[in-house]
C-alpha atoms as a PDB file:
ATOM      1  CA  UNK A   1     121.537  93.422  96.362  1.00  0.00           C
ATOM      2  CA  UNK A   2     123.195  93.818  99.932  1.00  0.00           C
ATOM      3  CA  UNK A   3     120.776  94.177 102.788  1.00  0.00           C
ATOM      4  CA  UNK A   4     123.631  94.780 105.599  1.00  0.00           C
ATOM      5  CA  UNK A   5     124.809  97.902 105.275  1.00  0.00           C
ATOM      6  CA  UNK A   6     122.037  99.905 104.064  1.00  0.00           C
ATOM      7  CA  UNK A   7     118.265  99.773 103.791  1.00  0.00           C
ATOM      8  CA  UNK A   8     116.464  98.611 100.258  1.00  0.00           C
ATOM      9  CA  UNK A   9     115.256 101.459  98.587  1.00  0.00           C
ATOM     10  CA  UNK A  10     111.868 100.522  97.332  1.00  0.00           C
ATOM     11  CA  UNK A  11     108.953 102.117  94.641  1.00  0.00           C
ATOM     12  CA  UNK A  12     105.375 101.344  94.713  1.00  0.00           C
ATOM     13  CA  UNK A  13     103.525 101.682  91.344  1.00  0.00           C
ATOM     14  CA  UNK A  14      99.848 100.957  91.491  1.00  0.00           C
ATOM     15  CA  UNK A  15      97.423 103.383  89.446  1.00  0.00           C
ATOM     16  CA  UNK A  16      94.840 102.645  92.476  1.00  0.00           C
ATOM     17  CA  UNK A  17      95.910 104.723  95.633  1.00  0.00           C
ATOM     18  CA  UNK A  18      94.322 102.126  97.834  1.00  0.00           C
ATOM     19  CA  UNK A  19      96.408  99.360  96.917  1.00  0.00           C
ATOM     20  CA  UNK A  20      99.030 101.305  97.108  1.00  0.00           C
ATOM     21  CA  UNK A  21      98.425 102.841 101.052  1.00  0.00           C
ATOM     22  CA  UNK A  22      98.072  98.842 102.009  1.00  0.00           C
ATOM     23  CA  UNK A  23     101.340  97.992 100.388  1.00  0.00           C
ATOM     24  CA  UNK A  24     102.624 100.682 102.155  1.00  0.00           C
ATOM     25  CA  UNK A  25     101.288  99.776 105.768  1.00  0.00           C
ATOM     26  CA  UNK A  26     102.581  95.911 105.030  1.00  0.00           C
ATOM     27  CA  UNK A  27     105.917  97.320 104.112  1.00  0.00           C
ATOM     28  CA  UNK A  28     105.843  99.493 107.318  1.00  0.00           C
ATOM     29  CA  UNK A  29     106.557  96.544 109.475  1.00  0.00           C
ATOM     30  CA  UNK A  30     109.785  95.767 107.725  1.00  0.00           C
ATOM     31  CA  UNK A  31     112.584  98.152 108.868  1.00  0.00           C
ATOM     32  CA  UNK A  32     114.803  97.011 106.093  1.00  0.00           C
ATOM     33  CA  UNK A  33     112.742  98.843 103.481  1.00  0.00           C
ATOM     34  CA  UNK A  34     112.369 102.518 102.684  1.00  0.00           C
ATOM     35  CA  UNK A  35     109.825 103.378 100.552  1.00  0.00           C
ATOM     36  CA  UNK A  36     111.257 106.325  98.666  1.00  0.00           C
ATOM     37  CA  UNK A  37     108.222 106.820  96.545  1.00  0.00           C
ATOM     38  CA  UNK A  38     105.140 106.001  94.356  1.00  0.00           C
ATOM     39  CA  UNK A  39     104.080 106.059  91.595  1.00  0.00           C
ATOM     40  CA  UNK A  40     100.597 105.790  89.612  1.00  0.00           C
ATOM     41  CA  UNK A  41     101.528 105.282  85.903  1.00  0.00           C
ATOM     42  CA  UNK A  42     104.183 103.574  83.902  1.00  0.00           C
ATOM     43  CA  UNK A  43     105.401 106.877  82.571  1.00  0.00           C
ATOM     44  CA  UNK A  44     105.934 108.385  86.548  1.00  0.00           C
ATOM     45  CA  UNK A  45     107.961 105.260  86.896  1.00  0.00           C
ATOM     46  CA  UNK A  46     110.360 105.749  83.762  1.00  0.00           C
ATOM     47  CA  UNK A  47     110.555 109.419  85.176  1.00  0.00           C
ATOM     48  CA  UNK A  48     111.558 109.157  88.356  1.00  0.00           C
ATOM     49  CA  UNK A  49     113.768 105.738  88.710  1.00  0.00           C
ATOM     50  CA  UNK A  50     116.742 107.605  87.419  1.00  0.00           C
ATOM     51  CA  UNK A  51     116.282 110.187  90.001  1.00  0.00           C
ATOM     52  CA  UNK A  52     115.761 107.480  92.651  1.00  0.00           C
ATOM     53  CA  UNK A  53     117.201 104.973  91.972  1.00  0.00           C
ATOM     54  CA  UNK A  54     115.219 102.099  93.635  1.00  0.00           C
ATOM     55  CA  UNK A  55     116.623  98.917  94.594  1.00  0.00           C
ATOM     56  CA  UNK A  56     113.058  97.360  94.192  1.00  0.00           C
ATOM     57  CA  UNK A  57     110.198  97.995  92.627  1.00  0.00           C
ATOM     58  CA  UNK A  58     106.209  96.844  93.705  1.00  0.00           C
ATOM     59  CA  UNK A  59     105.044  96.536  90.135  1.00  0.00           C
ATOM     60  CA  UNK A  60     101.364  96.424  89.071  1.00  0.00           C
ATOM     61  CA  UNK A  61     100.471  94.790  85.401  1.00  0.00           C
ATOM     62  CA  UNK A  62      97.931  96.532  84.038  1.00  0.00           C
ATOM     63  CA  UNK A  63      98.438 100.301  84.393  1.00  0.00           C
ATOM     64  CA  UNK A  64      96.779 102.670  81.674  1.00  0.00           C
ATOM     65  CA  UNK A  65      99.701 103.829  79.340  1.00  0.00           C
ATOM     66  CA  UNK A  66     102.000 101.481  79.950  1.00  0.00           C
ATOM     67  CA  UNK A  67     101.296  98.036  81.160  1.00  0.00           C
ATOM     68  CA  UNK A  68     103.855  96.782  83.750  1.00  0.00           C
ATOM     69  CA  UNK A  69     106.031  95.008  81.366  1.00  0.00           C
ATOM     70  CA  UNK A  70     105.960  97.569  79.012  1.00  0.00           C
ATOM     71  CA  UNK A  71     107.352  99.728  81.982  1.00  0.00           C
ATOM     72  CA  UNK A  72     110.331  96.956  82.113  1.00  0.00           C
ATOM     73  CA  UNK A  73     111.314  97.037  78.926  1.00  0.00           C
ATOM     74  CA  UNK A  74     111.569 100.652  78.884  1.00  0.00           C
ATOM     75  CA  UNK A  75     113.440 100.646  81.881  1.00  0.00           C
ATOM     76  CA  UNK A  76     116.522  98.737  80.221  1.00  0.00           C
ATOM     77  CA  UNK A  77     119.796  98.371  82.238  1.00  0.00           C
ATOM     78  CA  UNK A  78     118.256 100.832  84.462  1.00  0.00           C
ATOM     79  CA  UNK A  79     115.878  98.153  85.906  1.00  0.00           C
ATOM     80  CA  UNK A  80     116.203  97.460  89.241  1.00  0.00           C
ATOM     81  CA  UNK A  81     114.319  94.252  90.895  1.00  0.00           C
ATOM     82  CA  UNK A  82     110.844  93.603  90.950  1.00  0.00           C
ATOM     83  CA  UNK A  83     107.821  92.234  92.556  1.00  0.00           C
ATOM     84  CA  UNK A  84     104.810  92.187  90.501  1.00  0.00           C
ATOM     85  CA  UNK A  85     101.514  92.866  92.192  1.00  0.00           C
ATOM     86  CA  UNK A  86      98.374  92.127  90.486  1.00  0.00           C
ATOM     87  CA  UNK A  87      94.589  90.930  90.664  1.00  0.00           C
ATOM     88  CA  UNK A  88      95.402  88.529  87.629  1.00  0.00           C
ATOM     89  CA  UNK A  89      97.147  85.272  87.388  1.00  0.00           C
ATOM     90  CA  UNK A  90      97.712  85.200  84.045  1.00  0.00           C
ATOM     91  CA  UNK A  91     100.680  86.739  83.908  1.00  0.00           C
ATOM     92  CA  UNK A  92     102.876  84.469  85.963  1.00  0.00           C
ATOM     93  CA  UNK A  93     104.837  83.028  83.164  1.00  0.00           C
ATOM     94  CA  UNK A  94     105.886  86.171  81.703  1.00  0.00           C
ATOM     95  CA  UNK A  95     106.643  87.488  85.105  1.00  0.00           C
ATOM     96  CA  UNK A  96     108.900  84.589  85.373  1.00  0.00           C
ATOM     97  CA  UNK A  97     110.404  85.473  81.807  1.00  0.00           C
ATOM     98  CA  UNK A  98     111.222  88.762  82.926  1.00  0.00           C
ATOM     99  CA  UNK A  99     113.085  87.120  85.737  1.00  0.00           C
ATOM    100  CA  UNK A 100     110.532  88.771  88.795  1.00  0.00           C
ATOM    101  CA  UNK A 101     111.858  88.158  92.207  1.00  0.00           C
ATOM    102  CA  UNK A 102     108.066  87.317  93.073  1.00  0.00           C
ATOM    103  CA  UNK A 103     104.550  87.546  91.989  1.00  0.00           C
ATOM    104  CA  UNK A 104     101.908  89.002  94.325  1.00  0.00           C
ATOM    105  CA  UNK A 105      98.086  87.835  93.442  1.00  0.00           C
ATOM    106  CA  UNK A 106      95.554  90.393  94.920  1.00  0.00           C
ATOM    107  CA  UNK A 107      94.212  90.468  97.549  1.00  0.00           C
ATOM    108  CA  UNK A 108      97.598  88.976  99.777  1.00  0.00           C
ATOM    109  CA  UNK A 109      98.690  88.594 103.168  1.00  0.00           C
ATOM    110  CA  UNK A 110     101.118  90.441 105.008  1.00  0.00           C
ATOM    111  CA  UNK A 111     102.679  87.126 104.863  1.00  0.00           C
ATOM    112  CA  UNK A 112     102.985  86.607 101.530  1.00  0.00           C
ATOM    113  CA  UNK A 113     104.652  90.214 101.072  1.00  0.00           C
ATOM    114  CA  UNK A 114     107.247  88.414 103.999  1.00  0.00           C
ATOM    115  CA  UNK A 115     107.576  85.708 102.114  1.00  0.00           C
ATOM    116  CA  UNK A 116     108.477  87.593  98.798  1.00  0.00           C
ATOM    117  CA  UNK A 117     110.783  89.514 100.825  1.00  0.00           C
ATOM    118  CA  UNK A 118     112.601  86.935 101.924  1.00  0.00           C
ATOM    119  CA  UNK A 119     113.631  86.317  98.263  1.00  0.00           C
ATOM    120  CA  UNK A 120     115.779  89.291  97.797  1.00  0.00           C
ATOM    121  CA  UNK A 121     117.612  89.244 101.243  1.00  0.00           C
ATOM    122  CA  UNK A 122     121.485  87.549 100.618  1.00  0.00           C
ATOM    123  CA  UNK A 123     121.380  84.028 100.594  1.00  0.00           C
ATOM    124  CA  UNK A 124     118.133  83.793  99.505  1.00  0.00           C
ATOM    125  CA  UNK A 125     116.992  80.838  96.888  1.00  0.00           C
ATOM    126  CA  UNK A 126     117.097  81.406  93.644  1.00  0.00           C
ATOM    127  CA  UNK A 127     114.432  83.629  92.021  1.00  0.00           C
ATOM    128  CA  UNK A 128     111.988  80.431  90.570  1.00  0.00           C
ATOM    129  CA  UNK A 129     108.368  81.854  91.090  1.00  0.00           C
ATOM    130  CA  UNK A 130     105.809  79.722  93.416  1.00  0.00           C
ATOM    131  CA  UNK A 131     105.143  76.893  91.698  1.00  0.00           C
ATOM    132  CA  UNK A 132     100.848  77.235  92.743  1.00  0.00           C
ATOM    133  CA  UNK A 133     101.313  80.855  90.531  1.00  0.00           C
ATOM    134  CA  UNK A 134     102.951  79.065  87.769  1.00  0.00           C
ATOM    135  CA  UNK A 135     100.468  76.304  87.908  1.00  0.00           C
ATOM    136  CA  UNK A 136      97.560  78.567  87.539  1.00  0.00           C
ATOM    137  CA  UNK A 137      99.029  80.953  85.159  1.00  0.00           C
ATOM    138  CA  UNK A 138      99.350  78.039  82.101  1.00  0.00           C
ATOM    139  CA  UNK A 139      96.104  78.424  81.138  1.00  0.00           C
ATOM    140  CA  UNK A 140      95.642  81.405  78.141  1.00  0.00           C
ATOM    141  CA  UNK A 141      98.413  82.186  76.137  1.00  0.00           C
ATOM    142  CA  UNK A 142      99.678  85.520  76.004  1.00  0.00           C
ATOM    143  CA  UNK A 143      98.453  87.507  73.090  1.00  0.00           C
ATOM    144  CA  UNK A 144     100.475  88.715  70.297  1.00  0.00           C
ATOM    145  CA  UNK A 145     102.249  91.960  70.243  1.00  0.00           C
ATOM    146  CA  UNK A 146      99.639  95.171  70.354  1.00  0.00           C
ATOM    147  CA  UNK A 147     102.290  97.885  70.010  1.00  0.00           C
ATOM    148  CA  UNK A 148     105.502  98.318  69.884  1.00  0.00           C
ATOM    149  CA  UNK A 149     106.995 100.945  72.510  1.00  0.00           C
ATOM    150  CA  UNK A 150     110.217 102.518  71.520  1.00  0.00           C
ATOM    151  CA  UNK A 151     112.594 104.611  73.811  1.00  0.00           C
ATOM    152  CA  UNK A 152     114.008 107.997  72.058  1.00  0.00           C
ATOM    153  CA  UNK A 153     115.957 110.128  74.947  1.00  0.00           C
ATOM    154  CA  UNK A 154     113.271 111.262  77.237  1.00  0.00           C
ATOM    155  CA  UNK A 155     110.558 110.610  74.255  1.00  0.00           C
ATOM    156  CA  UNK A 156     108.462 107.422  74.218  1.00  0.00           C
ATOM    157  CA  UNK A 157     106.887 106.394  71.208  1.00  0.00           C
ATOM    158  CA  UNK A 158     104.091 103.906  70.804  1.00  0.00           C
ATOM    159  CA  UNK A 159     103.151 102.757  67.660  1.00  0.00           C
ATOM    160  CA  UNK A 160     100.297 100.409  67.100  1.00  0.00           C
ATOM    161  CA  UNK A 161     101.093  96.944  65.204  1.00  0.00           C
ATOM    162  CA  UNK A 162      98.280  98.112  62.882  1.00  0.00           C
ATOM    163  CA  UNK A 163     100.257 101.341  62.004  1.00  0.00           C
ATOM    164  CA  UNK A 164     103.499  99.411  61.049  1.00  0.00           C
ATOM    165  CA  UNK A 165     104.538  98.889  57.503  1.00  0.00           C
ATOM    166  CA  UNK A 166     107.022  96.876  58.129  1.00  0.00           C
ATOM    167  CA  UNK A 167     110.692  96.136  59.983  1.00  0.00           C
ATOM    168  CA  UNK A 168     113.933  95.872  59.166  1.00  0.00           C
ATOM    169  CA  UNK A 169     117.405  94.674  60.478  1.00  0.00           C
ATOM    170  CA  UNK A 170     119.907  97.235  60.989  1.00  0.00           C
ATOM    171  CA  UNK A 171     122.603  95.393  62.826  1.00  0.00           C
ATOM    172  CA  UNK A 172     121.612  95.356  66.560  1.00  0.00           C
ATOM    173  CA  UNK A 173     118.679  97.269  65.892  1.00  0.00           C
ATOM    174  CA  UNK A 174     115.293  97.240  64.138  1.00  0.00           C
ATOM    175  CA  UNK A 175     113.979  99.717  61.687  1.00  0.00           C
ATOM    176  CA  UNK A 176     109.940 100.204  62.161  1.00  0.00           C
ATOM    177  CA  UNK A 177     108.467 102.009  59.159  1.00  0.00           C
ATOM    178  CA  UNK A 178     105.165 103.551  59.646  1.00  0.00           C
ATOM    179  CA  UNK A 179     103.972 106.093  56.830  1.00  0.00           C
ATOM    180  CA  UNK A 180     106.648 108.384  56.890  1.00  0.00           C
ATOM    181  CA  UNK A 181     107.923 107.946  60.223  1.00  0.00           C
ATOM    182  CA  UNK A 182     110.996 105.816  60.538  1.00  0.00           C
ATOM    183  CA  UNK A 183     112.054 104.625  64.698  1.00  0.00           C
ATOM    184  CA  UNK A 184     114.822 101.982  65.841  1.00  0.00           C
ATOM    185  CA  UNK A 185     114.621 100.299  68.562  1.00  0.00           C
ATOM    186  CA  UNK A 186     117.444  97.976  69.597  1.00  0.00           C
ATOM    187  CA  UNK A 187     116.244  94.590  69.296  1.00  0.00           C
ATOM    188  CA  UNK A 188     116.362  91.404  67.228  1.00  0.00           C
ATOM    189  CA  UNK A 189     114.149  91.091  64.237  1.00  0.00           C
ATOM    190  CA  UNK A 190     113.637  87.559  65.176  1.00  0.00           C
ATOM    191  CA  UNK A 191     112.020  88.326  68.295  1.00  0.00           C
ATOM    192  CA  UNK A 192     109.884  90.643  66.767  1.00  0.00           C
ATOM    193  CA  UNK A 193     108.643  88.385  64.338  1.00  0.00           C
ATOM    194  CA  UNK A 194     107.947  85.716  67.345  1.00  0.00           C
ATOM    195  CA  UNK A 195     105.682  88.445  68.815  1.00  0.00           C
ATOM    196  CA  UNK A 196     103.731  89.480  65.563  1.00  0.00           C
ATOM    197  CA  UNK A 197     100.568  87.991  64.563  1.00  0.00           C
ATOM    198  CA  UNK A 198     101.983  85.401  62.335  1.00  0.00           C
ATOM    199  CA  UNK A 199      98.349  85.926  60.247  1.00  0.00           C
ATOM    200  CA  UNK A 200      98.933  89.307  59.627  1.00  0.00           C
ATOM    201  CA  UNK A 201     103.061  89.917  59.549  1.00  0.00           C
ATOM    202  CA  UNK A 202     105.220  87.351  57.364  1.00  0.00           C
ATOM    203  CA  UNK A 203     109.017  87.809  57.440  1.00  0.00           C
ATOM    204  CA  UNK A 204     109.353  88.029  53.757  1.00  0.00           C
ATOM    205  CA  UNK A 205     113.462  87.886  54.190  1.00  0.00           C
ATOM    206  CA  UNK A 206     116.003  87.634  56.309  1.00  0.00           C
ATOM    207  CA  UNK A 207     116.065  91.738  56.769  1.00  0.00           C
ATOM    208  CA  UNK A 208     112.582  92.507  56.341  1.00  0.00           C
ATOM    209  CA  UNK A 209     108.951  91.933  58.326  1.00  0.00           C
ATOM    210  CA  UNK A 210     105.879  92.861  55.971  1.00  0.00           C
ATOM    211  CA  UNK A 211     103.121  93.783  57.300  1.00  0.00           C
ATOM    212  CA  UNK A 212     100.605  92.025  54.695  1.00  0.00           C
ATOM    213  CA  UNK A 213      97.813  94.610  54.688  1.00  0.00           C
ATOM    214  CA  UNK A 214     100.892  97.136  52.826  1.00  0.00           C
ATOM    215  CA  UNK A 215     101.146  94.251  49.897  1.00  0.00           C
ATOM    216  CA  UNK A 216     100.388  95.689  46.522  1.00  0.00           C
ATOM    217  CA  UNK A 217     101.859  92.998  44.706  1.00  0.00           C
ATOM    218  CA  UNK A 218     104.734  90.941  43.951  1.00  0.00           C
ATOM    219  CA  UNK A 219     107.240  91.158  41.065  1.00  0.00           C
ATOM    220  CA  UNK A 220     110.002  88.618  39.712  1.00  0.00           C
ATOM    221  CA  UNK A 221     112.902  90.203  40.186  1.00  0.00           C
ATOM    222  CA  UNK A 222     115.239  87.639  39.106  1.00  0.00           C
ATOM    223  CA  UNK A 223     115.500  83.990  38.870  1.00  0.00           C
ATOM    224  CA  UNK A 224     114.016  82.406  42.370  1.00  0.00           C
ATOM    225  CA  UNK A 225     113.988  85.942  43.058  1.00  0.00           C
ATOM    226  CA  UNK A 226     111.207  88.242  44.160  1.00  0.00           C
ATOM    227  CA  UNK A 227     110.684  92.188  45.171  1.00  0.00           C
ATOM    228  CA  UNK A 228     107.475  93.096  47.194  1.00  0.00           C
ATOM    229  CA  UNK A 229     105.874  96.631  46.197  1.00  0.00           C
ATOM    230  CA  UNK A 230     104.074  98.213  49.253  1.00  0.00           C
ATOM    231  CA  UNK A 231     101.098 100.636  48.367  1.00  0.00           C
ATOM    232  CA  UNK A 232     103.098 103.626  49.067  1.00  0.00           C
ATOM    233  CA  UNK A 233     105.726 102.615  46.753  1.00  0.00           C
ATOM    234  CA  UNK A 234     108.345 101.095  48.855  1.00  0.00           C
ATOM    235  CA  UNK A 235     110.331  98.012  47.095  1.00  0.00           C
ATOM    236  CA  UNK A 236     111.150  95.117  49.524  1.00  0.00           C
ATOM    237  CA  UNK A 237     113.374  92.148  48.453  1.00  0.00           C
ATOM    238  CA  UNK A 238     111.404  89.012  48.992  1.00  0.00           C
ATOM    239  CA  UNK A 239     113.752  85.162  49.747  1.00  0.00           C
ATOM    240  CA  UNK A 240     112.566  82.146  48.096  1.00  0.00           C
ATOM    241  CA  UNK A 241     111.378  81.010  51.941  1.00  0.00           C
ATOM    242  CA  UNK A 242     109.409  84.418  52.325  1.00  0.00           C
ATOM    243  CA  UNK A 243     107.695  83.942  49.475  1.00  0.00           C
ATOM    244  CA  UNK A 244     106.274  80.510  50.081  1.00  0.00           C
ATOM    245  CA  UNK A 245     105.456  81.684  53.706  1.00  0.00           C
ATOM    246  CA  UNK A 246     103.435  84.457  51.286  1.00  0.00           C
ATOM    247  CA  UNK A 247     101.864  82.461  49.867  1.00  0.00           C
ATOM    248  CA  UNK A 248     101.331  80.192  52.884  1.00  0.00           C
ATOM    249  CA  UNK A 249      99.089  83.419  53.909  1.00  0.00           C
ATOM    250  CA  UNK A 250      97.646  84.802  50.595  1.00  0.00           C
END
């Protein structure tokens, strides 16, 4: 991001208006920032960033709706940088995952927002998080997956883990069937399966993630060969390593 020829278009997103009038008056003092908006939900934000267009973004975590990596992955190539700002430390690591320029623990200086500045000005270090954040964020591991958000045009859908029958490759994207409803999402089946509950979703082949609760039984299908049949009927194949991880669970 160049800083020298133009000023660094910047969105606050906090769903408390205090927070986000003190941002504001800390990112008064710095004349290379315009503030061209804010926002109080993750939906506002996937709304009006393509209008925008914000170099930056002052991110909160936990938004109703949309949490604010929820709000990143929506976002897609249309993501500009960010600096998280939050009242929990927990989150560090995945901030850092997400490749945050910074990570803002509430309540902060108007130092601290200098300092984080300072990492997206040219020249700047690279983006490594504060090692005293990263310290303190090792502590509880994230949980698994809750839902799984999926981007349709100007639609969002949000289908809880509970509601999913099961996935399943399609190329560069991943089929989620839930009751009749069928949504892709581009994505790796792999890293879906690293976010599941690995107690309640087994990857039964190298296509397919079951959902175990939609197990009505197994059949042999053929030698060293198995099909699963889902209570609504459905007929998933079923790899000699799926079925020992199966049974693993059963």
């Amino acid at each position: 991001m160049s800083t020298t020829d133009r000023r660094i278009r910047t969105l606050v997103v906090d769903d408390e208006a205090p927070a986000r009038q003190l941002l504001g008056e800390y990112l008064s003092a710095h004349p290379e920032i315009e503030v061209v908006g804010e926002c109080a939900n993750g939906f506002e934000v996937l709304k009006v960033v393509p209008e925008l267009r914000p170099d930056l973004l002052f991110l909160d975590i936990q938004m109703p709706k949309l949490d604010g990596f929820e709000v990143l992955e929506l976002l897609g190539e249309e993501r500009p940088e960010v600096i998280f700002v939050t009242a929990y430390d927990r989150y560090a690591l995945q901030a850092f995952e997400v490749h945050a320029v910074d990570y803002l623990l509430k309540p902060f200086t108007s130092e601290r927002l200098a300092e984080a500045l300072e990492r997206i000005r040219p020249g700047a270090a690279p983006k490594e998080l504060p090692s005293a954040e990263l310290a303190r964020a090792a502590r509880p591991d994230a949980p698994y997956l809750g839902r799984i958000l999926i981007r349709d045009g100007a639609r969002i859908h949000v289908l809880p883990v509970e509601r999913l029958d099961y996935a399943e490759a399609q190329d560069d994207y991943v089929l989620f069937s839930s009751g009749e409803k069928k949504l892709r999402k581009q994505q790796t089946l792999t890293d879906l399966a690293g976010a599941l509950d690995p107690g309640r979703f087994v990857r039964i082949h190298r296509s397919y993630v079951l959902n175990v609760d939609r197990l009505a039984r197994l059949e042999l299908y053929a030698k060293d060969s198995r099909v699963a049949i889902l209570h609504d009927g459905s007929r998933l194949p079923v790899s000699r390593s799926g079925y020992a991880r199966l049974r693993e669970l059963l």
